[in-house]
Protein backbone atom coordinates (compact mmCIF):
# COMPACT_ATOMS: atom_id res chain seq x y z
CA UNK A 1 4.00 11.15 -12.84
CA UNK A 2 5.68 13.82 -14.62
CA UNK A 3 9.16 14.94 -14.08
CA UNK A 4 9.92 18.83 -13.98
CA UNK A 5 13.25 20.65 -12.67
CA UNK A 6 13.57 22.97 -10.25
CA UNK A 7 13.80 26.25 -12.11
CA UNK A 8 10.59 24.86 -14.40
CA UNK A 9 8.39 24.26 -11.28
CA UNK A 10 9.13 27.20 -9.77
CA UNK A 11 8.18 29.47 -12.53
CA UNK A 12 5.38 27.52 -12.90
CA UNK A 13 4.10 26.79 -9.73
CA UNK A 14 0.78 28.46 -9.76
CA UNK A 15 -0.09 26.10 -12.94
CA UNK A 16 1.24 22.92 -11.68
CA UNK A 17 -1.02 23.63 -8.81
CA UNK A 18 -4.15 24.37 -10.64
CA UNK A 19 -3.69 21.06 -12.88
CA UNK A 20 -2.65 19.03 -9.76
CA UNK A 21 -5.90 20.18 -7.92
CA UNK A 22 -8.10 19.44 -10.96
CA UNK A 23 -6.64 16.64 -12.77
CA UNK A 24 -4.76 14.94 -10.09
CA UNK A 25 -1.71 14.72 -12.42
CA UNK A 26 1.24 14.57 -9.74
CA UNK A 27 5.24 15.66 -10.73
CA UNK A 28 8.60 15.07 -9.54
CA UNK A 29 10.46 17.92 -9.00
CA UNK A 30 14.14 17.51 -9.86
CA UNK A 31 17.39 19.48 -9.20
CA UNK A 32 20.45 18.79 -11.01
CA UNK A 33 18.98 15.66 -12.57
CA UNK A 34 17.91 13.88 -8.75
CA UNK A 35 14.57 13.72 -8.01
CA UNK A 36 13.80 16.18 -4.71
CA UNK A 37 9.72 16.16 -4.37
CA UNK A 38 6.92 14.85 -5.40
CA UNK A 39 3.89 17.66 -5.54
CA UNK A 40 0.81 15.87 -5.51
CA UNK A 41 -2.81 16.36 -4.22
CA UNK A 42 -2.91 16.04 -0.64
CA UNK A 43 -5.09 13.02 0.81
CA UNK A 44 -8.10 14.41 3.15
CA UNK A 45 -7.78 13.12 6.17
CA UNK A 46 -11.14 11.74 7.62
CA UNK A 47 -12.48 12.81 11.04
CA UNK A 48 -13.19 9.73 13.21
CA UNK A 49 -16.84 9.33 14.34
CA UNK A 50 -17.51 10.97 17.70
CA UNK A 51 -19.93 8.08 17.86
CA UNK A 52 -18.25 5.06 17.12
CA UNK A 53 -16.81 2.95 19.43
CA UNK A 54 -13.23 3.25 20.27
CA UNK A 55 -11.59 0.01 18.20
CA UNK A 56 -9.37 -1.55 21.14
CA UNK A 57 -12.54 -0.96 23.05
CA UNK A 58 -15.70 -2.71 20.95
CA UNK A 59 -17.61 -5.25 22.71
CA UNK A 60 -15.24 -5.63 25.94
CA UNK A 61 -16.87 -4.51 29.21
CA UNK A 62 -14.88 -2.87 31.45
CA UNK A 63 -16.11 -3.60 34.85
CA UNK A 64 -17.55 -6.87 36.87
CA UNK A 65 -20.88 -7.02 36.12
CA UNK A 66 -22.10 -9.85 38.52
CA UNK A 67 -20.05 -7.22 41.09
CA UNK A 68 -22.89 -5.72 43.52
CA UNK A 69 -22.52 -1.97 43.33
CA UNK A 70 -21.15 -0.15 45.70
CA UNK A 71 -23.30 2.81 47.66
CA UNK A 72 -20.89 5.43 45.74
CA UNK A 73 -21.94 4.33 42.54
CA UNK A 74 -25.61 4.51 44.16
CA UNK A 75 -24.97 7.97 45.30
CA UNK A 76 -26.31 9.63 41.57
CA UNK A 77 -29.80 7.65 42.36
């Protein structure tokens, strides 16, 4: 990680942003010596499946099976 001021990153942004996106490099902005921010390449955050089963969820059933069913649940048929 690289440490820049304040002033230096600001006049800079537009190439600290260019090498952050294609390098990766990340930098520590500073101000009066004390590190303030970090400006690194933001992590992608993944889209769950639509498909997959909900994790608290997997393999549990959620009803009686050995229950008869009732004529409501019938009523579809």
């Amino acid at each position: 990680m690289v440490t820049i001021n304040a002033q230096q990153a600001l006049s800079q942004i537009s190439l600290l942003l260019a090498r952050v996106e294609s390098t990766g490099e990340s930098y520590l902005i500073c101000r009066d010596g004390k590190p303030v921010a970090t400006l690194a390449r933001a992590r992608q955050a993944e889209a769950p499946d639509p498909l997959a089963p909900h994790p608290e969820l997997a393999g549990k059933i959620l009803y009686d099976p050995t229950e008869p069913a009732s004529e409501e649940d019938w009523a579809i048929w």
